[in-house]
Every structure is written in C-alpha cells, then in structure tokens.
Protein backbone atom coordinates (compact mmCIF):
# COMPACT_ATOMS: atom_id res chain seq x y z
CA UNK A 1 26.64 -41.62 26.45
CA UNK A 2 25.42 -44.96 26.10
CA UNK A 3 28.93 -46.37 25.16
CA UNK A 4 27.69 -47.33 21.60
CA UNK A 5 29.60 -45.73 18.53
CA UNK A 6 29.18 -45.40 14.96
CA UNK A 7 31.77 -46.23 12.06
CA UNK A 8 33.13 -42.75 11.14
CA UNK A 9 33.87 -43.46 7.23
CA UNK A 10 34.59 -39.82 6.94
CA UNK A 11 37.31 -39.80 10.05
CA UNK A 12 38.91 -43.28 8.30
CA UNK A 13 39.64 -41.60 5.14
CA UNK A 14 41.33 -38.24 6.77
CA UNK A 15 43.17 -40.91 8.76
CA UNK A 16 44.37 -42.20 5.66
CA UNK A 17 44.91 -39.15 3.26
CA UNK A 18 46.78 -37.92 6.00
CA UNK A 19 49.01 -40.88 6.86
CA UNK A 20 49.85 -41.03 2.92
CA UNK A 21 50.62 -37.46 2.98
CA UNK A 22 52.70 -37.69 5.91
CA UNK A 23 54.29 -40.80 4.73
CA UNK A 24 55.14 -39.10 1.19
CA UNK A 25 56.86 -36.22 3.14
CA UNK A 26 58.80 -38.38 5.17
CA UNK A 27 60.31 -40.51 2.50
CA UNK A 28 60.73 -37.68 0.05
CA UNK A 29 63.40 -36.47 3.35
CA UNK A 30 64.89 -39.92 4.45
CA UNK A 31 65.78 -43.18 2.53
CA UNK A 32 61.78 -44.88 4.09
CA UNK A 33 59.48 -45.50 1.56
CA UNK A 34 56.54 -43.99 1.17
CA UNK A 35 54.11 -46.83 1.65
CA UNK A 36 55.99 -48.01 4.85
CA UNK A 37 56.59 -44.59 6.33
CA UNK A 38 52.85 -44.21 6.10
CA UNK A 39 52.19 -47.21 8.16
CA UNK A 40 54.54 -46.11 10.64
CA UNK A 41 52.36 -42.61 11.03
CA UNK A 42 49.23 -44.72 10.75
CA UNK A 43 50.51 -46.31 13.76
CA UNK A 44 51.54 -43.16 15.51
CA UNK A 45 48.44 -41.37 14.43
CA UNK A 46 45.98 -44.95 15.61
CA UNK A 47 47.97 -44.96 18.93
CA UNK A 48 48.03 -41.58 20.05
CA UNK A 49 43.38 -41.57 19.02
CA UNK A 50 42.89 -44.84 21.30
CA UNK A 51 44.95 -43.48 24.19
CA UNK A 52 43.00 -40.18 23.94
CA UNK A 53 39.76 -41.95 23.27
CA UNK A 54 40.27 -43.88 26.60
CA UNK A 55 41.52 -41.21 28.57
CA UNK A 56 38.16 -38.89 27.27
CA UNK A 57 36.25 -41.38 28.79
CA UNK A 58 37.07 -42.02 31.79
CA UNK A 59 35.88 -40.37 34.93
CA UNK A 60 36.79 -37.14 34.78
CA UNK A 61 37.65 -36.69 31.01
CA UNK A 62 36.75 -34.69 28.39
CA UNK A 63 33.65 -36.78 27.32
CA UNK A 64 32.47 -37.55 30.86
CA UNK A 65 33.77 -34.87 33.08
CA UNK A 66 31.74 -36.05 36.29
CA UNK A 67 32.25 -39.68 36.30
CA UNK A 68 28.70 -40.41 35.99
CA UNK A 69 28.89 -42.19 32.76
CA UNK A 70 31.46 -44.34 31.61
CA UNK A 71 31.34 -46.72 29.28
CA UNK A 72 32.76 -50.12 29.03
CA UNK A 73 35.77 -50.03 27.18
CA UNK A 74 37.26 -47.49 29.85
CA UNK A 75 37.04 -49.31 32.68
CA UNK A 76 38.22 -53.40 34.02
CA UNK A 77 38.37 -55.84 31.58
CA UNK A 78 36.70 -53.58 28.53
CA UNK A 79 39.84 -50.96 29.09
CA UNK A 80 42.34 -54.08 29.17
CA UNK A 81 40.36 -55.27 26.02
CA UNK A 82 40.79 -51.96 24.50
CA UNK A 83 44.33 -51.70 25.50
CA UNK A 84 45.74 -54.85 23.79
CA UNK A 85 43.30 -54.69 20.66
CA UNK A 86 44.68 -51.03 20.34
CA UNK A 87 48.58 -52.55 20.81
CA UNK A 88 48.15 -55.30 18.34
CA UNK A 89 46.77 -52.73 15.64
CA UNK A 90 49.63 -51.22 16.14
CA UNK A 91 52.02 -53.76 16.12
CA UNK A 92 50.75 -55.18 12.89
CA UNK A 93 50.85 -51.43 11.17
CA UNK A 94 54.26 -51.14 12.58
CA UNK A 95 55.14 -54.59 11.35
CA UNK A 96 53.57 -54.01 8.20
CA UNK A 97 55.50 -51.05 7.57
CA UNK A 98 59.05 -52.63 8.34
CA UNK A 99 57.86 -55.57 5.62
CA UNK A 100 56.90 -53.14 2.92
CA UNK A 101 60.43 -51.57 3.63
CA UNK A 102 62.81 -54.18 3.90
CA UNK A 103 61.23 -56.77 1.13
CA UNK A 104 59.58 -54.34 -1.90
C-alpha cells in the first residue's frame, strides 16, 4: 500500500443514487424534504466511510493487519488532517441540508 488512491467515480455515484434514494424515503415518511434529507444521509453515509477508512488503515486493520504499512493519513498530523477535513465535509452537508430545509 503505498498510501496513494484513485478517484472512485463509480463509488461517488452509488454514494449519491443512494443518498437520493434514502433521502426520497425519508421525506416521503416525515415532513424533511427530499433534497435536505439526502444531505443529511450523505453526511451519515461520508462519516461513517472516513471513520472506517481510517480505522482499515491503521495498524492492525483490515487493510494493514500487521502494522507494517501505514499510510499517512492514519497516523500524527495526516490522521488529524483527515479527521477535521472529514468533520468539515460533514458539517457543510449537514449545514447544507438544514438550508435547503428551512429556506426552499
């Protein structure tokens, strides 16, 4: 594991398709809308990935089960990096979903 990754294009749209679906079900039950309840499983769905991508790679994770091999982002500064880019992604989907519901 050299710590490099590759844009998933493929994993971004299921992300999406699924947050819209999830979104549609959840305001078709409550008074959200469906835009905004789709951020807020966007966020749920972003958060719960980065917290399992970072706990995969540490040592002794799924990705790097010995230790031997961990990449930046999972350990010191990279993993406190990670961990506030990660939190202010989603903030701003959570955000963005209480705009879209209390001003449209």
């Amino acid at each position: 594991m050299t710590g490099e990754s590759k844009f998933d294009w493929r994993a971004l749209a299921a992300h999406i398709v699924v947050a819209l679906l999830v979104g549609g079900a959840i305001a078709y039950f409550t008074d959200a809308k469906w835009l905004a309840a789709s951020f807020w499983v966007s966020a749920a769905m972003f958060i719960n990935g980065s917290i399992a991508n970072i706990e995969d790679a540490r040592p002794g994770g799924f990705n790097n089960p010995d230790g031997a091999d961990t990449p930046d982002f999972a350990k010191g500064w990279g993993a406190t990096k990670h961990a506030l880019s990660s939190l202010a992604i989603f903030a701003g989907l959570v955000a963005a979903g209480f705009i879209v519901q209390t001003q449209f």
